[in-house]
C-alpha atoms as a PDB file:
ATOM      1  CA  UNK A   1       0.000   0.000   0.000  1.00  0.00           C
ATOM      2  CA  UNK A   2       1.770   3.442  -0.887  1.00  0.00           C
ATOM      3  CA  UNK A   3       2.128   6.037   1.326  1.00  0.00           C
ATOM      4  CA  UNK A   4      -0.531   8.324   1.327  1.00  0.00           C
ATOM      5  CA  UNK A   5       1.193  11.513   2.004  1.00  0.00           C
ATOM      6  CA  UNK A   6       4.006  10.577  -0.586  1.00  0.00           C
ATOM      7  CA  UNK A   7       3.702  13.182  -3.905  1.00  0.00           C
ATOM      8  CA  UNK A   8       5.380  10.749  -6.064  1.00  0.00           C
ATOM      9  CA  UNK A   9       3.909  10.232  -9.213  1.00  0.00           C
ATOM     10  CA  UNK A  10       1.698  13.267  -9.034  1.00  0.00           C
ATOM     11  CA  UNK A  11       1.203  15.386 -12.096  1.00  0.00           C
ATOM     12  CA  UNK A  12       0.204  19.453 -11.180  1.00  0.00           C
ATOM     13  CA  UNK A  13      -2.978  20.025 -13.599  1.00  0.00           C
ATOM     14  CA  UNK A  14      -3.893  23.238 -14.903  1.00  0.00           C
ATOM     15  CA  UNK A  15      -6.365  25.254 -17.045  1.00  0.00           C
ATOM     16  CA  UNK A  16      -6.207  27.076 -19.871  1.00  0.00           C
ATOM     17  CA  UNK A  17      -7.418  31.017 -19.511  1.00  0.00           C
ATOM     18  CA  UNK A  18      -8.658  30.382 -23.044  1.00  0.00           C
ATOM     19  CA  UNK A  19     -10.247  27.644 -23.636  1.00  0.00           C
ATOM     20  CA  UNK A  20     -11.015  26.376 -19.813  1.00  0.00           C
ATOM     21  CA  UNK A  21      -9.611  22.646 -21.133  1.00  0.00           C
ATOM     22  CA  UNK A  22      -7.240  21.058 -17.888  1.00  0.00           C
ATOM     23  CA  UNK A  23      -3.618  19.805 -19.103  1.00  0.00           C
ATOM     24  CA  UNK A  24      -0.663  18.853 -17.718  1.00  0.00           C
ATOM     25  CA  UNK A  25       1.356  21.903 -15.989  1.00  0.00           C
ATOM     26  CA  UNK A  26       4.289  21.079 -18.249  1.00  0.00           C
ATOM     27  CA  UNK A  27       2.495  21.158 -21.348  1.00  0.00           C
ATOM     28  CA  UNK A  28       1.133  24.796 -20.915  1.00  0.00           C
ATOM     29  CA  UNK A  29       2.804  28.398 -21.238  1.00  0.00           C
ATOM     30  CA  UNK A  30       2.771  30.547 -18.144  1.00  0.00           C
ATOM     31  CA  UNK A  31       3.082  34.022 -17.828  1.00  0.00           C
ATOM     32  CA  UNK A  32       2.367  36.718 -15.318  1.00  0.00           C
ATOM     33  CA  UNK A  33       1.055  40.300 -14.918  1.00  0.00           C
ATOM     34  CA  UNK A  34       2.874  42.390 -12.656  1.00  0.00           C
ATOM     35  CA  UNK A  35       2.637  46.474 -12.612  1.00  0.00           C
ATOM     36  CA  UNK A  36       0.598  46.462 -15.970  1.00  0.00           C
ATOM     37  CA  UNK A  37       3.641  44.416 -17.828  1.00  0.00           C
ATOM     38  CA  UNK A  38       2.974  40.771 -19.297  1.00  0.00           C
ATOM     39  CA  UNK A  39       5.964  38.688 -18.380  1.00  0.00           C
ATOM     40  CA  UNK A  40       6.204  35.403 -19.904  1.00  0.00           C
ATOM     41  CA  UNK A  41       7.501  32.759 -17.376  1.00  0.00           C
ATOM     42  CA  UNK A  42       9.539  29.899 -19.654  1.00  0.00           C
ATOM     43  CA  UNK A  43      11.548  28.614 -16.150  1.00  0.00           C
ATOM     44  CA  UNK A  44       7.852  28.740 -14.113  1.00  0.00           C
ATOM     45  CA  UNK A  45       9.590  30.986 -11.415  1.00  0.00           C
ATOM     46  CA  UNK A  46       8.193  34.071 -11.818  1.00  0.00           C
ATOM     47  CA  UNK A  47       6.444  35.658  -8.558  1.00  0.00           C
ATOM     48  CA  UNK A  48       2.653  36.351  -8.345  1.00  0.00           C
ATOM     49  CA  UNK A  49      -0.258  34.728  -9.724  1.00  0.00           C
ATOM     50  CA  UNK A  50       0.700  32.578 -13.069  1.00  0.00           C
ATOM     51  CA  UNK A  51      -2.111  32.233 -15.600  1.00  0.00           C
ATOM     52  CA  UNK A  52      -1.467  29.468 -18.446  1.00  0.00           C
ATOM     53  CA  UNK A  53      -2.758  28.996 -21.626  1.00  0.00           C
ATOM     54  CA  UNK A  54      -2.100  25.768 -23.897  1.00  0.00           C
ATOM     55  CA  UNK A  55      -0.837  25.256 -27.342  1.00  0.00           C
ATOM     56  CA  UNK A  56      -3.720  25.291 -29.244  1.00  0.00           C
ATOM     57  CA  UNK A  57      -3.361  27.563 -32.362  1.00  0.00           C
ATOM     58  CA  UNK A  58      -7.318  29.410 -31.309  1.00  0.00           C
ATOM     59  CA  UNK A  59      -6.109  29.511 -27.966  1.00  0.00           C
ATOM     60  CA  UNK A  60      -2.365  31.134 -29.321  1.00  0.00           C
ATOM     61  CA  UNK A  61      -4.826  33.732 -31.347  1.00  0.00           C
ATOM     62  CA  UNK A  62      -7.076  34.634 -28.490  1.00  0.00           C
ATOM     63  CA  UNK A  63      -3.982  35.089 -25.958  1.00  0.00           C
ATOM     64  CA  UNK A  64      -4.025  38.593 -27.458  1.00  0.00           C
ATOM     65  CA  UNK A  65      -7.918  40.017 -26.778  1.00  0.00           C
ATOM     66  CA  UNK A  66      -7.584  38.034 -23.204  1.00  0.00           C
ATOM     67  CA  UNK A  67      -4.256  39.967 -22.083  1.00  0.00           C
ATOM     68  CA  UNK A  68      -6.190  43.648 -23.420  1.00  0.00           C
ATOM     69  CA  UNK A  69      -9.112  42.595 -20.983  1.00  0.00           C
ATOM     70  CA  UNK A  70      -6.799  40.992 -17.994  1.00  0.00           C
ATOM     71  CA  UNK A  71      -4.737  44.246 -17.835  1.00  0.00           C
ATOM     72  CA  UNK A  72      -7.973  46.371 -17.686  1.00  0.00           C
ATOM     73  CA  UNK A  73      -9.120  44.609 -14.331  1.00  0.00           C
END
């Protein structure tokens, strides 16, 4: 019986700002907004609150309208 507080073998999931589909944390692109400047995070290790958004080429196109709106909030 493995140990239940052991992480091994666990994969992070995340979601996609875009198109709200889950994937591994590895196979999405993370950036983050600090001070009104969009800082793409390729070593994930980046401060503040990451968003991610996967490799999809609609999900690529929309990245654009979705930052306009993000930095308005």
């Amino acid at each position: 019986m493995p140990n239940k507080a052991s992480n091994k073998g666990h994969i992070p999931i995340r979601t996609c700002v875009i198109c709200k589909e889950k994937g591994s944390k590895c196979s999405m692109h993370r950036f983050v907004i600090q001070k009104s400047a969009i800082l793409f995070d390729e070593k994930n290790i980046l401060d503040g609150r990451g968003y991610y958004f996967c490799d999809k080429g609609k999900c690529r196109a929309s990245l654009d309208s979705w930052l306009k709106k993000a930095k308005k909030k």
